[in-house]
C-alpha atoms as a PDB file:
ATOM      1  CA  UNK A   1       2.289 118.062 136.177  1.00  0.00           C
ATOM      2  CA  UNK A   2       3.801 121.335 136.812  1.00  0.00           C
ATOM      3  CA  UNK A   3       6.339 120.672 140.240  1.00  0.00           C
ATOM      4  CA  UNK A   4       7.434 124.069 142.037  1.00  0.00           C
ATOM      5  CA  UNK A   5      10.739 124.087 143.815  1.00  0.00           C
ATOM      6  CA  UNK A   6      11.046 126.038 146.851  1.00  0.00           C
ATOM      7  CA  UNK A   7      13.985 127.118 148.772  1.00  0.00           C
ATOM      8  CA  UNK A   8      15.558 124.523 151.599  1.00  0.00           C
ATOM      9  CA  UNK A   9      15.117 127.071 154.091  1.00  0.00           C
ATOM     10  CA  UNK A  10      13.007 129.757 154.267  1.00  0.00           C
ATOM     11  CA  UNK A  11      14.379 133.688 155.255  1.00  0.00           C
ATOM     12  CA  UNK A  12      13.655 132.680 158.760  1.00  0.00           C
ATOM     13  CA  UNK A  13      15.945 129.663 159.029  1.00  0.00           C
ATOM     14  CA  UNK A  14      18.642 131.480 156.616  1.00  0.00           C
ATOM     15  CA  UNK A  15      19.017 134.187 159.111  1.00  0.00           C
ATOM     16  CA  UNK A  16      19.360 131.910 162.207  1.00  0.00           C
ATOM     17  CA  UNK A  17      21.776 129.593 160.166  1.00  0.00           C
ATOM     18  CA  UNK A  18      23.966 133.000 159.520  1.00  0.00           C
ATOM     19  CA  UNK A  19      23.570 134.146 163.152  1.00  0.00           C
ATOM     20  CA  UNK A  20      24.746 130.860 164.816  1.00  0.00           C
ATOM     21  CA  UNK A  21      27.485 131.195 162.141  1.00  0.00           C
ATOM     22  CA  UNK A  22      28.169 134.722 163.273  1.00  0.00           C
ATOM     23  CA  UNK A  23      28.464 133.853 166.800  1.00  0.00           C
ATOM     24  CA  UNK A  24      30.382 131.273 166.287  1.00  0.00           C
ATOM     25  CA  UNK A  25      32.984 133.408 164.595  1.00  0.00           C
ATOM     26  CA  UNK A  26      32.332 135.910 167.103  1.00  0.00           C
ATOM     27  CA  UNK A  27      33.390 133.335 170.143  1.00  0.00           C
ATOM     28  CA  UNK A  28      36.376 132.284 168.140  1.00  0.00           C
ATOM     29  CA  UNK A  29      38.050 136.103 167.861  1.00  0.00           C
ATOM     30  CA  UNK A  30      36.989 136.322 171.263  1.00  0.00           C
ATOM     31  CA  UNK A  31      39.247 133.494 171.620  1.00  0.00           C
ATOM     32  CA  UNK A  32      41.866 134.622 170.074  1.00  0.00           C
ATOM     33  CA  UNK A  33      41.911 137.970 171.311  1.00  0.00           C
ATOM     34  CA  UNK A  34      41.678 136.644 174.845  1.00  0.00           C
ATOM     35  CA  UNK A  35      44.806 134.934 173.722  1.00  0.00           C
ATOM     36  CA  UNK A  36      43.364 131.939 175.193  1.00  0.00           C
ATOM     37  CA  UNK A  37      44.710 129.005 172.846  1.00  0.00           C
ATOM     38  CA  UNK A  38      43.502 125.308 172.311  1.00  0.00           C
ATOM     39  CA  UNK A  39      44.952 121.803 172.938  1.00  0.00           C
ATOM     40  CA  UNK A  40      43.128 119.235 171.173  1.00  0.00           C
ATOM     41  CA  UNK A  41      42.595 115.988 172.879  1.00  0.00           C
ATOM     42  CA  UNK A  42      41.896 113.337 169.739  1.00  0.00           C
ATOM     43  CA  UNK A  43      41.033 110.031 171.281  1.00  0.00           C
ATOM     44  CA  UNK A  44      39.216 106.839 172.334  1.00  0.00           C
ATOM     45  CA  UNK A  45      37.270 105.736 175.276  1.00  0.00           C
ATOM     46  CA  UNK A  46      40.241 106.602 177.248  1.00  0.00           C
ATOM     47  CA  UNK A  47      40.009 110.090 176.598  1.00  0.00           C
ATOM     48  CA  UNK A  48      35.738 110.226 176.157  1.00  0.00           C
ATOM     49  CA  UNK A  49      36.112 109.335 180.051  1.00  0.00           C
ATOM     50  CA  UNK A  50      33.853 105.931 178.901  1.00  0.00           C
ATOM     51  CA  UNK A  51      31.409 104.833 182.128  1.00  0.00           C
ATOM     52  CA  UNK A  52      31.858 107.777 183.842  1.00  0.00           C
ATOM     53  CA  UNK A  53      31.025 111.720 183.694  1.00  0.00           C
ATOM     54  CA  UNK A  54      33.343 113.613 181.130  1.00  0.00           C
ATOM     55  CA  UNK A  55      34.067 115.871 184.416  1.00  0.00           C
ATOM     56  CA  UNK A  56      35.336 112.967 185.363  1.00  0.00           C
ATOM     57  CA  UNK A  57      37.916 112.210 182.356  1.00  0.00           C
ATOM     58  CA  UNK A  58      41.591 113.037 182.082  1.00  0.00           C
ATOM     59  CA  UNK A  59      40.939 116.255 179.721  1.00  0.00           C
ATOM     60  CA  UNK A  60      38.999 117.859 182.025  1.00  0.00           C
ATOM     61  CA  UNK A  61      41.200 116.635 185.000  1.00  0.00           C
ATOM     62  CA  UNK A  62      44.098 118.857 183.241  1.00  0.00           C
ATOM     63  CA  UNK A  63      41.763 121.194 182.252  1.00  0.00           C
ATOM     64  CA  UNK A  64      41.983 121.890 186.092  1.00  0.00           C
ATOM     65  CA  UNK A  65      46.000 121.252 186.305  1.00  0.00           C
ATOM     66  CA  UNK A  66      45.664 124.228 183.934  1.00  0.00           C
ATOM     67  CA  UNK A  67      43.621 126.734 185.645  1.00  0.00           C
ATOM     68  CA  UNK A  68      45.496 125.973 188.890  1.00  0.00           C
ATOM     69  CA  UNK A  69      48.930 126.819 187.109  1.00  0.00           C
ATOM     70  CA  UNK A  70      47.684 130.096 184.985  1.00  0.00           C
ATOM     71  CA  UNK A  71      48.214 128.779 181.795  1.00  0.00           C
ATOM     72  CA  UNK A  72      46.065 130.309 178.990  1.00  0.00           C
ATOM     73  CA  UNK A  73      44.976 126.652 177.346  1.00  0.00           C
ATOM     74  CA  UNK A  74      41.638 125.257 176.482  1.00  0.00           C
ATOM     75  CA  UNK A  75      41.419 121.881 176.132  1.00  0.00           C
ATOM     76  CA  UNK A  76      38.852 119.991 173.441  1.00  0.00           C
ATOM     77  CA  UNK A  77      38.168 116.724 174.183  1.00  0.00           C
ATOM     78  CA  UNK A  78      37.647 114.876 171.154  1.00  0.00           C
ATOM     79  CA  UNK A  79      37.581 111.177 172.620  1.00  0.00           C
ATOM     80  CA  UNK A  80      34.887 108.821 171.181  1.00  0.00           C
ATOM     81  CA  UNK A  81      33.974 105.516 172.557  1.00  0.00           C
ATOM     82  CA  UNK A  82      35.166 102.901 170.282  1.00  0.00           C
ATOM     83  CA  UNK A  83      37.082 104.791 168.077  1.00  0.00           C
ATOM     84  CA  UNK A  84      40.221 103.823 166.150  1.00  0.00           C
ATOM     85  CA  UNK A  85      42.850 105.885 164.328  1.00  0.00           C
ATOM     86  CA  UNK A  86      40.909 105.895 161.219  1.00  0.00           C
ATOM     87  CA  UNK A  87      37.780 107.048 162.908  1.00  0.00           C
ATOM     88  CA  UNK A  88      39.784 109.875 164.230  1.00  0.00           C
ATOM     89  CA  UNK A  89      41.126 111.043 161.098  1.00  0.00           C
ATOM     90  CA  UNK A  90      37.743 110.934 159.378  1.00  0.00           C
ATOM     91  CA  UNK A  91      36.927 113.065 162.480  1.00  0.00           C
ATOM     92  CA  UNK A  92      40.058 115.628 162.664  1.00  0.00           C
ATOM     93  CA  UNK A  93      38.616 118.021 160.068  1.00  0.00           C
ATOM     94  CA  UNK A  94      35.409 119.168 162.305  1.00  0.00           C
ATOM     95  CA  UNK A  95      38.098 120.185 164.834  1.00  0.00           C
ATOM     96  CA  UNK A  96      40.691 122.119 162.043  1.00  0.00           C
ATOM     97  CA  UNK A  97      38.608 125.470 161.722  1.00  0.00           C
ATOM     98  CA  UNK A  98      40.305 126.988 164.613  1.00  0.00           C
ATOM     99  CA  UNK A  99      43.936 127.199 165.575  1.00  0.00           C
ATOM    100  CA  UNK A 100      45.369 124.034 167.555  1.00  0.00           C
ATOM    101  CA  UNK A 101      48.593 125.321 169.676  1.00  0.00           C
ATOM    102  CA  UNK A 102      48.771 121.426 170.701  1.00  0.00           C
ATOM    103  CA  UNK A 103      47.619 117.846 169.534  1.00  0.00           C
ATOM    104  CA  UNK A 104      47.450 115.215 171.668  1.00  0.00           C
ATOM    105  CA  UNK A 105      47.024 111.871 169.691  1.00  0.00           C
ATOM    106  CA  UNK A 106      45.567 108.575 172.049  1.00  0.00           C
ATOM    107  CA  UNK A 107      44.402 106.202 169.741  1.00  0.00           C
ATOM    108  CA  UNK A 108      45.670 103.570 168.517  1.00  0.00           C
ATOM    109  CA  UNK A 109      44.403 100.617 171.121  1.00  0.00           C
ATOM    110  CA  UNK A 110      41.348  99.490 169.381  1.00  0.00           C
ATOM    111  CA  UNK A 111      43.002  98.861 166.200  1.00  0.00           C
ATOM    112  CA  UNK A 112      45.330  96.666 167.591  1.00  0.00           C
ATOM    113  CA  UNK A 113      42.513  94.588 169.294  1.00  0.00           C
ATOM    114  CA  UNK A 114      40.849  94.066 166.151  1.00  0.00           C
ATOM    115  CA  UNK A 115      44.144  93.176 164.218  1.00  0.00           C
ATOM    116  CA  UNK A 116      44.418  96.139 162.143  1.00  0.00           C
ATOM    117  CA  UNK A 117      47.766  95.839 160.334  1.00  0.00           C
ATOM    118  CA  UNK A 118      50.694  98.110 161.749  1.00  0.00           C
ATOM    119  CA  UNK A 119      51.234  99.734 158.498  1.00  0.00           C
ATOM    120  CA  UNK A 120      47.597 101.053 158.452  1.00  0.00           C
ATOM    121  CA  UNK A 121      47.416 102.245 161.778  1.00  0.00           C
ATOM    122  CA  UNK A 122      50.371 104.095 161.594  1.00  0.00           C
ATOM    123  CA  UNK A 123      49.666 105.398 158.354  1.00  0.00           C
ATOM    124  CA  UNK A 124      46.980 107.196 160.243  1.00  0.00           C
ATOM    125  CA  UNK A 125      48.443 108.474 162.855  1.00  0.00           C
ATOM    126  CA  UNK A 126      51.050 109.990 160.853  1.00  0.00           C
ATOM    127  CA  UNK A 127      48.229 111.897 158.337  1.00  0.00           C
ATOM    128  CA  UNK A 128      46.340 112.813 161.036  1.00  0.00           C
ATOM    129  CA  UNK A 129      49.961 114.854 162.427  1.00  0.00           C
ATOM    130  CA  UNK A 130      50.484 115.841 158.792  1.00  0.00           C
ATOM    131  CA  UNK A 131      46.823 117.627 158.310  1.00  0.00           C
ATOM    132  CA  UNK A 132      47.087 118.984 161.631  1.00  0.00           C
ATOM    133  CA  UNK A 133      50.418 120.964 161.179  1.00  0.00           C
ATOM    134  CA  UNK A 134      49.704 121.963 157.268  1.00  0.00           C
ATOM    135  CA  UNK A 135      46.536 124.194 159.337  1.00  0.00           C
ATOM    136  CA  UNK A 136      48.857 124.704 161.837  1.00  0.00           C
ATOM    137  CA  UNK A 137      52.746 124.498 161.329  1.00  0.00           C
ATOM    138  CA  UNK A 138      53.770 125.310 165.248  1.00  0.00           C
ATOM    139  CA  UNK A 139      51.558 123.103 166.822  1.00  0.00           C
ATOM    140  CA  UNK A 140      52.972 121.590 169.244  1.00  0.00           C
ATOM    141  CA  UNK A 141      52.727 117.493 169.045  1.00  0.00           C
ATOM    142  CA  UNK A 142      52.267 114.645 171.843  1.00  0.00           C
ATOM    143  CA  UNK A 143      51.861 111.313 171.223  1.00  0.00           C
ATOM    144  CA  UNK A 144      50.217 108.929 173.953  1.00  0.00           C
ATOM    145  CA  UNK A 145      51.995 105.911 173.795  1.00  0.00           C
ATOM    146  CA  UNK A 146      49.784 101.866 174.477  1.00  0.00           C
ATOM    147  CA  UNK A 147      50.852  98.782 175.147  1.00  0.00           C
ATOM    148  CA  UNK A 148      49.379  95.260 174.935  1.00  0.00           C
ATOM    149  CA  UNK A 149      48.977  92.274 176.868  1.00  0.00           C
ATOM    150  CA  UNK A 150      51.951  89.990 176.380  1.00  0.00           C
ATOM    151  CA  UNK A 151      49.686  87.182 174.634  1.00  0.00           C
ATOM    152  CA  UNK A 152      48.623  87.179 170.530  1.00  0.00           C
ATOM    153  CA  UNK A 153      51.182  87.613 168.289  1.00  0.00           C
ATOM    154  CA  UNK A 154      54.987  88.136 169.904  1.00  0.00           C
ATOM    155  CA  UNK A 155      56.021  90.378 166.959  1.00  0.00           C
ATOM    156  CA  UNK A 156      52.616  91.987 166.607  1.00  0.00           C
ATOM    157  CA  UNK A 157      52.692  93.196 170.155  1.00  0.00           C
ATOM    158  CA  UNK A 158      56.621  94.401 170.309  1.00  0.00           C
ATOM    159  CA  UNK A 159      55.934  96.344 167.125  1.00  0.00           C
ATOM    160  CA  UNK A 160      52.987  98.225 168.303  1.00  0.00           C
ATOM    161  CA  UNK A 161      54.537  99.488 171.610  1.00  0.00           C
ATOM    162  CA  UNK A 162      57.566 100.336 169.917  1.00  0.00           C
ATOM    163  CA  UNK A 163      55.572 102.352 167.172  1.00  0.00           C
ATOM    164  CA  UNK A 164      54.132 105.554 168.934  1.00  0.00           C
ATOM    165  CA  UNK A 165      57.708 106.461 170.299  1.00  0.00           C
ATOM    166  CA  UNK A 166      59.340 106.003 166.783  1.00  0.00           C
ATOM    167  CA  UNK A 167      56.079 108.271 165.448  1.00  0.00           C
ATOM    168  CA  UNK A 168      57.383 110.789 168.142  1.00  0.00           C
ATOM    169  CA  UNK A 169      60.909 110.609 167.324  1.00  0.00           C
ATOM    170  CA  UNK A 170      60.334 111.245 163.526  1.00  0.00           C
ATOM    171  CA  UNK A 171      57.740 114.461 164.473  1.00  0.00           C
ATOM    172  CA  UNK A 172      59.633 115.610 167.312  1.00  0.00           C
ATOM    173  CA  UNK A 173      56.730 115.206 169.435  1.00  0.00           C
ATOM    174  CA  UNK A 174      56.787 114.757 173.101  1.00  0.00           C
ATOM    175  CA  UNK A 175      55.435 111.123 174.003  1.00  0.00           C
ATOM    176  CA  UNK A 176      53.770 109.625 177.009  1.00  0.00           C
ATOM    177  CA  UNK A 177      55.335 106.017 177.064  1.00  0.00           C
ATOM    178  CA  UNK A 178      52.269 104.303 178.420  1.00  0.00           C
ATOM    179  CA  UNK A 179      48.728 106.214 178.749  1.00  0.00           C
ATOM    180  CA  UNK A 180      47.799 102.998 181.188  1.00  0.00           C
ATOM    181  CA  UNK A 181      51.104 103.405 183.457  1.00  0.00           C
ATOM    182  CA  UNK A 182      49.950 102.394 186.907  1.00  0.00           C
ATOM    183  CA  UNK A 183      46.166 101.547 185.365  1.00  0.00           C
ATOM    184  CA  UNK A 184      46.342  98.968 183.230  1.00  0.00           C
ATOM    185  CA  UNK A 185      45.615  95.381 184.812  1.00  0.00           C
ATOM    186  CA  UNK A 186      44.791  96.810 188.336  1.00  0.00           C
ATOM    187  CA  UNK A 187      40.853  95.965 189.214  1.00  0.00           C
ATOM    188  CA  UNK A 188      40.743  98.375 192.242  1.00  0.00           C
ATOM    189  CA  UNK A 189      40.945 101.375 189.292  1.00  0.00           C
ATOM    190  CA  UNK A 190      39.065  99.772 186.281  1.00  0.00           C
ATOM    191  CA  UNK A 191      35.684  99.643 185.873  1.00  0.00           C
ATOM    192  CA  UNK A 192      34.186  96.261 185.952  1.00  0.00           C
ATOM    193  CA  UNK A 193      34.825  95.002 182.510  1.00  0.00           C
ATOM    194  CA  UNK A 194      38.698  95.555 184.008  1.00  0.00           C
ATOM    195  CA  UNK A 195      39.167  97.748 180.269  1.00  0.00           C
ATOM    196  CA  UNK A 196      37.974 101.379 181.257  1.00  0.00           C
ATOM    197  CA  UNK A 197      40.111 103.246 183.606  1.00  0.00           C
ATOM    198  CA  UNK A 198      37.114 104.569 186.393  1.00  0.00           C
ATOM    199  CA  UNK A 199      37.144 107.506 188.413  1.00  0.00           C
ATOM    200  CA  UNK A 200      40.210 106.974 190.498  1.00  0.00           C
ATOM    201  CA  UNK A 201      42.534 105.275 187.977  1.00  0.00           C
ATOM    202  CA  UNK A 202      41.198 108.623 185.661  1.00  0.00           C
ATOM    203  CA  UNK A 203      42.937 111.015 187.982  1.00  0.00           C
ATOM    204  CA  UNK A 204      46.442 108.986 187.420  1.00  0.00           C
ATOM    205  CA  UNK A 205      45.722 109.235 183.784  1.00  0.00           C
ATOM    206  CA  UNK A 206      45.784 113.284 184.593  1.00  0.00           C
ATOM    207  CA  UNK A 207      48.776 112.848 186.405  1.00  0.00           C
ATOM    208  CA  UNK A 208      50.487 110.974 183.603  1.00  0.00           C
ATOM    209  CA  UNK A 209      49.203 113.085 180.884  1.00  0.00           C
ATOM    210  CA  UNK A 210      49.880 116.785 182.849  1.00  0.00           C
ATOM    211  CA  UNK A 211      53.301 115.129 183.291  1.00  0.00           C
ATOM    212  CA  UNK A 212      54.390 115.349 179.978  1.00  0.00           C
ATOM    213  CA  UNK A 213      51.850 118.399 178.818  1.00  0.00           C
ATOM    214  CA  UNK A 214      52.884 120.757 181.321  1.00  0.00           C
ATOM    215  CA  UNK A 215      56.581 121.468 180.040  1.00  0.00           C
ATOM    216  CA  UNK A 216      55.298 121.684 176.533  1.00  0.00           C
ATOM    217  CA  UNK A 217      52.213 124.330 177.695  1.00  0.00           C
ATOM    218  CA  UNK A 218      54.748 126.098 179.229  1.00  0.00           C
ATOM    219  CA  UNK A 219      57.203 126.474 176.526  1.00  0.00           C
ATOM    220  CA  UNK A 220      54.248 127.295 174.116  1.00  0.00           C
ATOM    221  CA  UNK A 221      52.836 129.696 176.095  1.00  0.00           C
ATOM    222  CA  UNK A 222      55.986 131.439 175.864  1.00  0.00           C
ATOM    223  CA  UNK A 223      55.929 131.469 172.064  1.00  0.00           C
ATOM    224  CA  UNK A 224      54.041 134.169 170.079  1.00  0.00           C
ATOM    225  CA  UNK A 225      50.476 133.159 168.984  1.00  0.00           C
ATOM    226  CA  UNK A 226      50.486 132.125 165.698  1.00  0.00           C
ATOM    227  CA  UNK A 227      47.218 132.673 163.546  1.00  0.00           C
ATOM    228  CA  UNK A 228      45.840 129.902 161.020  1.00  0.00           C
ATOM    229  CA  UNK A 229      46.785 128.942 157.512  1.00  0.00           C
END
């Protein structure tokens, strides 16, 4: 039996694959001749906003610190439910095909509640810095530091608060001590299953994060705009 092979798409769906591909390219120059340039939120359920609206979330709470100040910064938010610092590093090369002026890394949490092993996690963390600045060498690096409860493992739990500021020391990254500062624990700010920051104990998140991001926007935003490797 004679089997003829046609073509996966047709001319039709060819030329709308190469125009959404062409506008996409399109918005990016735009971008960068707007001189408009990114920060890249890479994160859990903390970040995704989890329960609530993503207008509701920390990224897009700075988003608004932004606008208010002038500063020419997009942020991405690239929080997933769930997610650990593995599943963000499988996920970091969707967001590498445009320039990233600053990384902000939150992960790390849900690891550490499902026992992954230090050495792992930080592992990681540490490749997904290292791919980030080999596309983009002046990026400019924060690292949101976690605790956990004092119960489990003694050792386990000192080592993984102490981790993301030794991270930050060795990358000269800016770090946010504790994402959860002023969160974490209270009930009157959590959503029910007292895990999920909700709508209120979101805007301290803001507050915590713009602390920290706002000196290093600043300082960037001073810098020349550097273009892609």
């Amino acid at each position: 039996m004679k089997v003829e092979l046609r073509p996966f798409c047709g001319w039709p769906v060819c030329l709308a694959l190469a125009c959404v591909a062409i506008g996409q390219s399109a918005q990016a120059a735009r971008r960068d001749a707007s001189g408009v340039r990114t920060i890249l939120m890479l994160g859990d359920s903390l970040t995704d906003g989890y329960g609530l609206e993503r207008s509701q979330a920390y990224p897009a709470l700075v988003q608004q610190r932004i606008r208010a100040a002038g500063l020419p910064f997009e942020v991405v938010n690239a929080g997933v439910s769930g997610d650990t610092t593995a599943g963000g590093l499988r996920r970091l090369p969707r967001y590498l095909d445009r320039k990233i002026d600053v990384l902000v890394v939150a992960l790390g949490i849900n690891d550490a509640f499902r026992g992954v092993p230090l050495s792992g996690m930080r592992s990681n963390l540490q490749t997904i810095i290292d791919r980030t600045k080999a596309k983009n060498p002046k990026v400019q690096l924060i690292i949101a530091g976690m605790q956990l409860p004092v119960y489990g493992a003694e050792g386990y739990v000192q080592a993984f608060g102490q981790m993301f500021g030794e991270l930050a020391t060795e990358n000269k990254a800016a770090l946010i001590p504790y994402l959860l500062v002023g969160v974490g624990g209270d009930p009157n700010l959590n959503l029910g299953d007292r895990i999920h920051p909700n709508a209120a104990g979101q805007r301290i998140l803001a507050e915590t994060v713009w602390g920290v991001l706002e000196p290093v926007l600043r300082k960037a935003a001073a810098a020349p705009v550097a273009s892609v490797n």
